[in-house]
PDB file of N, CA and C in Angstrom:
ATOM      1  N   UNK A   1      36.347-110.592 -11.228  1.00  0.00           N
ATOM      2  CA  UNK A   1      34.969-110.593 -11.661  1.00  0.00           C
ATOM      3  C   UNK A   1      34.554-109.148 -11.956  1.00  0.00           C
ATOM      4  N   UNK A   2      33.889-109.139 -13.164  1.00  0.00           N
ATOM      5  CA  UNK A   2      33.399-107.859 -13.700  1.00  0.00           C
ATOM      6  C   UNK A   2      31.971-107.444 -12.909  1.00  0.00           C
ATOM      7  N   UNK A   3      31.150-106.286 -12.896  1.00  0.00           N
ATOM      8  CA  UNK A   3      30.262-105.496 -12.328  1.00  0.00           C
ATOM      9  C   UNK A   3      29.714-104.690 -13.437  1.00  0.00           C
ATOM     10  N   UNK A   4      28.640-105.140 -13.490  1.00  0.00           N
ATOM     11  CA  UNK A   4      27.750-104.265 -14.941  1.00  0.00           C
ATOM     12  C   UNK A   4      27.060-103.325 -13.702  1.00  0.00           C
ATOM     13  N   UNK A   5      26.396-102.382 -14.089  1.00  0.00           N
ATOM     14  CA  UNK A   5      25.428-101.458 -13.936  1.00  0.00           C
ATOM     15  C   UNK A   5      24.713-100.599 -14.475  1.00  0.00           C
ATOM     16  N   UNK A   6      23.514-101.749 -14.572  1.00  0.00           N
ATOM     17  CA  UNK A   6      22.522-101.040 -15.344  1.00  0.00           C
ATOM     18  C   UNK A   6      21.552-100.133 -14.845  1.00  0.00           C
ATOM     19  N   UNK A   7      21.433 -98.798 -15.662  1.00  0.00           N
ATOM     20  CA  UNK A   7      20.808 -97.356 -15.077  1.00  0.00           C
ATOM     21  C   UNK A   7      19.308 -97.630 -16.033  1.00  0.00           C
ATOM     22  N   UNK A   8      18.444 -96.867 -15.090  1.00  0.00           N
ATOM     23  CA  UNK A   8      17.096 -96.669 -15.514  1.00  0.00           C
ATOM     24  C   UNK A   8      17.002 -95.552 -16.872  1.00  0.00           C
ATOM     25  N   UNK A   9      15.709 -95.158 -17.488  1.00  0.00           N
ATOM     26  CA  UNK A   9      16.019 -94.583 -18.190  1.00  0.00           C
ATOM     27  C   UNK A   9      15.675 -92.939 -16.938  1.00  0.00           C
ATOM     28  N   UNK A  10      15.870 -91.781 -17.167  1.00  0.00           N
ATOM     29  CA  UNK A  10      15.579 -90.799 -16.516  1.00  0.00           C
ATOM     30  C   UNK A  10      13.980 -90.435 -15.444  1.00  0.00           C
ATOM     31  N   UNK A  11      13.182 -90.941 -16.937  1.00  0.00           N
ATOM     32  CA  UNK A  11      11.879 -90.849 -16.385  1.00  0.00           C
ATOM     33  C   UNK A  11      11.736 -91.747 -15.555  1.00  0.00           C
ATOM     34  N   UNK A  12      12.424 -92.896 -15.398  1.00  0.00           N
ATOM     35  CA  UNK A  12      12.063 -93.902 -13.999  1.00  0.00           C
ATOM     36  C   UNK A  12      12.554 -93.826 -12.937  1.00  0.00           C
ATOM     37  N   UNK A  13      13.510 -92.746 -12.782  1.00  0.00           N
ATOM     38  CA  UNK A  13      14.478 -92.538 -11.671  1.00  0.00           C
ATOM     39  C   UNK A  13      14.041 -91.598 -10.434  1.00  0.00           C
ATOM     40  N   UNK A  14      14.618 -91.642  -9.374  1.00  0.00           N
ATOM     41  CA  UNK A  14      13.611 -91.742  -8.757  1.00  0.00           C
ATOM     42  C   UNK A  14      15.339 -90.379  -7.784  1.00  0.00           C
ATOM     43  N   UNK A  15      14.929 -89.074  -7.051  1.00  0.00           N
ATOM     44  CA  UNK A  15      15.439 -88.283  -6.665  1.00  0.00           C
ATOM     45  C   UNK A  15      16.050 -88.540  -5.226  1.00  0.00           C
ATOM     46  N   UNK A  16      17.126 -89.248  -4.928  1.00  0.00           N
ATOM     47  CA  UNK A  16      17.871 -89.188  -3.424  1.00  0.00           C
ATOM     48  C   UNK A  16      17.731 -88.190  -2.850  1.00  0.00           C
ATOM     49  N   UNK A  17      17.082 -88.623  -1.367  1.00  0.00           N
ATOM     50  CA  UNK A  17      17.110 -86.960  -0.269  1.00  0.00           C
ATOM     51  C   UNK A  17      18.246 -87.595   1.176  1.00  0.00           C
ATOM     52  N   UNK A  18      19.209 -86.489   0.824  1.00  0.00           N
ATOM     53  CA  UNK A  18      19.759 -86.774   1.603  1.00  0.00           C
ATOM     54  C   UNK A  18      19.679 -86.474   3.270  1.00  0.00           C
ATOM     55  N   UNK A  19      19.923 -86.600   4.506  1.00  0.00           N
ATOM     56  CA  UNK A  19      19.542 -86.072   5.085  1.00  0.00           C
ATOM     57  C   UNK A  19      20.711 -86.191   5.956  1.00  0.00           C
ATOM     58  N   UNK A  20      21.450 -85.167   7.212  1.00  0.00           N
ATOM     59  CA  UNK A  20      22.449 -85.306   8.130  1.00  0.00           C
ATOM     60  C   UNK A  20      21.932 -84.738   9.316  1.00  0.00           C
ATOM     61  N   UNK A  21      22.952 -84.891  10.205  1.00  0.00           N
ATOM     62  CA  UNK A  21      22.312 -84.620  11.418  1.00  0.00           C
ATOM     63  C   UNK A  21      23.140 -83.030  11.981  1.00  0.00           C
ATOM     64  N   UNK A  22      22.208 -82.131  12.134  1.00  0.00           N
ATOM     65  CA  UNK A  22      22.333 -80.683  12.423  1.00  0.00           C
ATOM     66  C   UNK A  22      21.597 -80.272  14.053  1.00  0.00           C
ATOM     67  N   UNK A  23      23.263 -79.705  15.017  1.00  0.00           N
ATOM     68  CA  UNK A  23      22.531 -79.420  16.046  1.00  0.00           C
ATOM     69  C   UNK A  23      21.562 -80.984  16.674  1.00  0.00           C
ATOM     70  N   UNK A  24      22.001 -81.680  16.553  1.00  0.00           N
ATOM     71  CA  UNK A  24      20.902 -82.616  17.645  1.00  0.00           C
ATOM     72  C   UNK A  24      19.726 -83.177  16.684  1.00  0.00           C
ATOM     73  N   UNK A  25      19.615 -82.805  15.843  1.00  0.00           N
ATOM     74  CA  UNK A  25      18.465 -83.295  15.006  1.00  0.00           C
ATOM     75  C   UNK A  25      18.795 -83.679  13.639  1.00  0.00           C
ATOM     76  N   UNK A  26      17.728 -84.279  12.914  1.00  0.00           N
ATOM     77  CA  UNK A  26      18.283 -84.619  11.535  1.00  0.00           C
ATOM     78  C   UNK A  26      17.341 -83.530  10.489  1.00  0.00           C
ATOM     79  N   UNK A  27      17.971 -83.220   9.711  1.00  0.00           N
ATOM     80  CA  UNK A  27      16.937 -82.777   8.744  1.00  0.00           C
ATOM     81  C   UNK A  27      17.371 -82.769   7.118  1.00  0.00           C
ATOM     82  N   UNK A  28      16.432 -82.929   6.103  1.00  0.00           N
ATOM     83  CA  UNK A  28      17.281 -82.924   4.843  1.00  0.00           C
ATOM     84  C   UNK A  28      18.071 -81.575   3.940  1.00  0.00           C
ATOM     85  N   UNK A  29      19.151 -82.264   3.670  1.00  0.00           N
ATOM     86  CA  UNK A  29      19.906 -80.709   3.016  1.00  0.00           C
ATOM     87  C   UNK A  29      19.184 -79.915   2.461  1.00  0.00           C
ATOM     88  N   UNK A  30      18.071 -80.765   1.648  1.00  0.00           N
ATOM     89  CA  UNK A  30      17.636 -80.058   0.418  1.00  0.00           C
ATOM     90  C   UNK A  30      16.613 -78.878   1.001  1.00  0.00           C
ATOM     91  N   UNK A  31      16.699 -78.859   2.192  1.00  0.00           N
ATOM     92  CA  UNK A  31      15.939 -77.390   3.525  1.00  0.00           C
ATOM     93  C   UNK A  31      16.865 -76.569   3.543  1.00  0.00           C
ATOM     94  N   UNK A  32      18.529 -77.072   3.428  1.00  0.00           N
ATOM     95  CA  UNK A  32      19.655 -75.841   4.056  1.00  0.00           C
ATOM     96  C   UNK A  32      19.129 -74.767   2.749  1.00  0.00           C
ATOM     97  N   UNK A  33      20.112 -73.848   3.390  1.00  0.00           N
ATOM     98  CA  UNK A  33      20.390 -72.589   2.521  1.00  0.00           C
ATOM     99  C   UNK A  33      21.119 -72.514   1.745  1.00  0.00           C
ATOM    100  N   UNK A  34      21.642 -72.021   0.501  1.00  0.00           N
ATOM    101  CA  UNK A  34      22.137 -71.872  -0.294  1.00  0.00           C
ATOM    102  C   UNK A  34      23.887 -72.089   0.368  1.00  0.00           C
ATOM    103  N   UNK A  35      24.013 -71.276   1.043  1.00  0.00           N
ATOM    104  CA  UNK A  35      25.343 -71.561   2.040  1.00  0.00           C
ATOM    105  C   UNK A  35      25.535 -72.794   2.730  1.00  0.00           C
ATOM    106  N   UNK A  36      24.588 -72.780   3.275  1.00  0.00           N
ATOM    107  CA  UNK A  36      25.148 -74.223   3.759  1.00  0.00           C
ATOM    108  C   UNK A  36      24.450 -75.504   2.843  1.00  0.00           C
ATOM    109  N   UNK A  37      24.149 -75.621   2.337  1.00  0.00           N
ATOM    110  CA  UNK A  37      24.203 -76.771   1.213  1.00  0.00           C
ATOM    111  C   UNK A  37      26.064 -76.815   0.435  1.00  0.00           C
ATOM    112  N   UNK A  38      26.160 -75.448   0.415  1.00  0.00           N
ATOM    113  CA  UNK A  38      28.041 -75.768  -0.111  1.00  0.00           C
ATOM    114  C   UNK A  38      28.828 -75.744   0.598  1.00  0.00           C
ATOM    115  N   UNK A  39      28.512 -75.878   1.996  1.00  0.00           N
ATOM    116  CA  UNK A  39      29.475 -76.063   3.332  1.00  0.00           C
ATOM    117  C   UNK A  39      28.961 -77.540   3.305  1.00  0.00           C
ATOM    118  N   UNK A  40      28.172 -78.352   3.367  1.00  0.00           N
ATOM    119  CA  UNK A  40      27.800 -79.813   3.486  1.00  0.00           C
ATOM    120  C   UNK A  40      28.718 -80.197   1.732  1.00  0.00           C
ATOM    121  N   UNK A  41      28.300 -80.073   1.093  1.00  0.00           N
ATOM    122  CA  UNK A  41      29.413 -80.331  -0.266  1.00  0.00           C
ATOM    123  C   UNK A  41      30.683 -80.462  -0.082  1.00  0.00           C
ATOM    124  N   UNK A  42      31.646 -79.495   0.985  1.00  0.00           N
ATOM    125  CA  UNK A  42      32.832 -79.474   1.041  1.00  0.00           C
ATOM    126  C   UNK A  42      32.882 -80.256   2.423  1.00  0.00           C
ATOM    127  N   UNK A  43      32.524 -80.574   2.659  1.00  0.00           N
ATOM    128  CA  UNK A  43      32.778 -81.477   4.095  1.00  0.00           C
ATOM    129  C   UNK A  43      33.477 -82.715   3.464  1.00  0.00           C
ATOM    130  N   UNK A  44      34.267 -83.029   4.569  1.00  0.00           N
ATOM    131  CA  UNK A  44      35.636 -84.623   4.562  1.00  0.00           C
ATOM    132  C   UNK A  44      35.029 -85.540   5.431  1.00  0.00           C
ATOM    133  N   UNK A  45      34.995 -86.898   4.612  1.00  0.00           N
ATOM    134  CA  UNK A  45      34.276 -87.635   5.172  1.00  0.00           C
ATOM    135  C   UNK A  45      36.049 -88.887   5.375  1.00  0.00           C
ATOM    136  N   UNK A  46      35.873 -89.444   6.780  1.00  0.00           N
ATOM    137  CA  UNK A  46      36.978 -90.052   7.162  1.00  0.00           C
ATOM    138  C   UNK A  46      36.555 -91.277   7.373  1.00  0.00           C
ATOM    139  N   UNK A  47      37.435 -92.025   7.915  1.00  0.00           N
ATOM    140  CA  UNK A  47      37.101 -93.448   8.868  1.00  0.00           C
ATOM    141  C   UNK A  47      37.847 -93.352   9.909  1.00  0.00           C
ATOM    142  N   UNK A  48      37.574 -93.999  11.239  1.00  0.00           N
ATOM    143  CA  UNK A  48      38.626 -94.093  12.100  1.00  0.00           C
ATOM    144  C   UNK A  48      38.251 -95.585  12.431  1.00  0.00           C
ATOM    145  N   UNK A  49      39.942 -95.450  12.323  1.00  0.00           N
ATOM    146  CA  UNK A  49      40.706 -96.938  12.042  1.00  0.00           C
ATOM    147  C   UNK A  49      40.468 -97.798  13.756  1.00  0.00           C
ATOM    148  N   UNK A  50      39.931 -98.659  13.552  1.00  0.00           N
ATOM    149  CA  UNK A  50      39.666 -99.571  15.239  1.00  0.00           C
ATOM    150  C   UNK A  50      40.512 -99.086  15.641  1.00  0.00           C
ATOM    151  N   UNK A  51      40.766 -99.346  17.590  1.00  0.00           N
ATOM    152  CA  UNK A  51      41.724 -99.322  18.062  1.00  0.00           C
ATOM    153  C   UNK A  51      42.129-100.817  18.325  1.00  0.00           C
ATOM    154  N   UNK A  52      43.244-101.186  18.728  1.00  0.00           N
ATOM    155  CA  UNK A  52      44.063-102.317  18.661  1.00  0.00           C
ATOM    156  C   UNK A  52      44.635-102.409  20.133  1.00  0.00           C
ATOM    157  N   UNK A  53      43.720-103.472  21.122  1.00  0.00           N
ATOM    158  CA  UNK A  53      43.852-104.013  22.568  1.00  0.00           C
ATOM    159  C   UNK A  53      45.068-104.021  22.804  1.00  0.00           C
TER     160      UNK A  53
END
């Protein structure tokens, strides 16, 4: 089965804030600093696999 996705035009779109959790708290990137906004960019995002009883 196929998956269309249809996009708005620009003017209707609407700006994602992302936000992670720093030190104990959450706050949104779009606060970091120039540095760390490209230390959150290069970050590896994993899964860990269940463990098995």
């Amino acid at each position: 089965m196929r998956h269309t996705v249809e996009t708005l035009p620009t003017e209707q779109r609407q700006r994602c804030e992302v936000w992670t959790r720093v030190m104990g708290y959450h706050r949104p990137v779009s606060q970091f600093n120039h540095g760390k906004q490209a230390e959150h960019r290069e970050r590896r995002h994993f899964r860990e696999s269940t463990a098995h009883a």
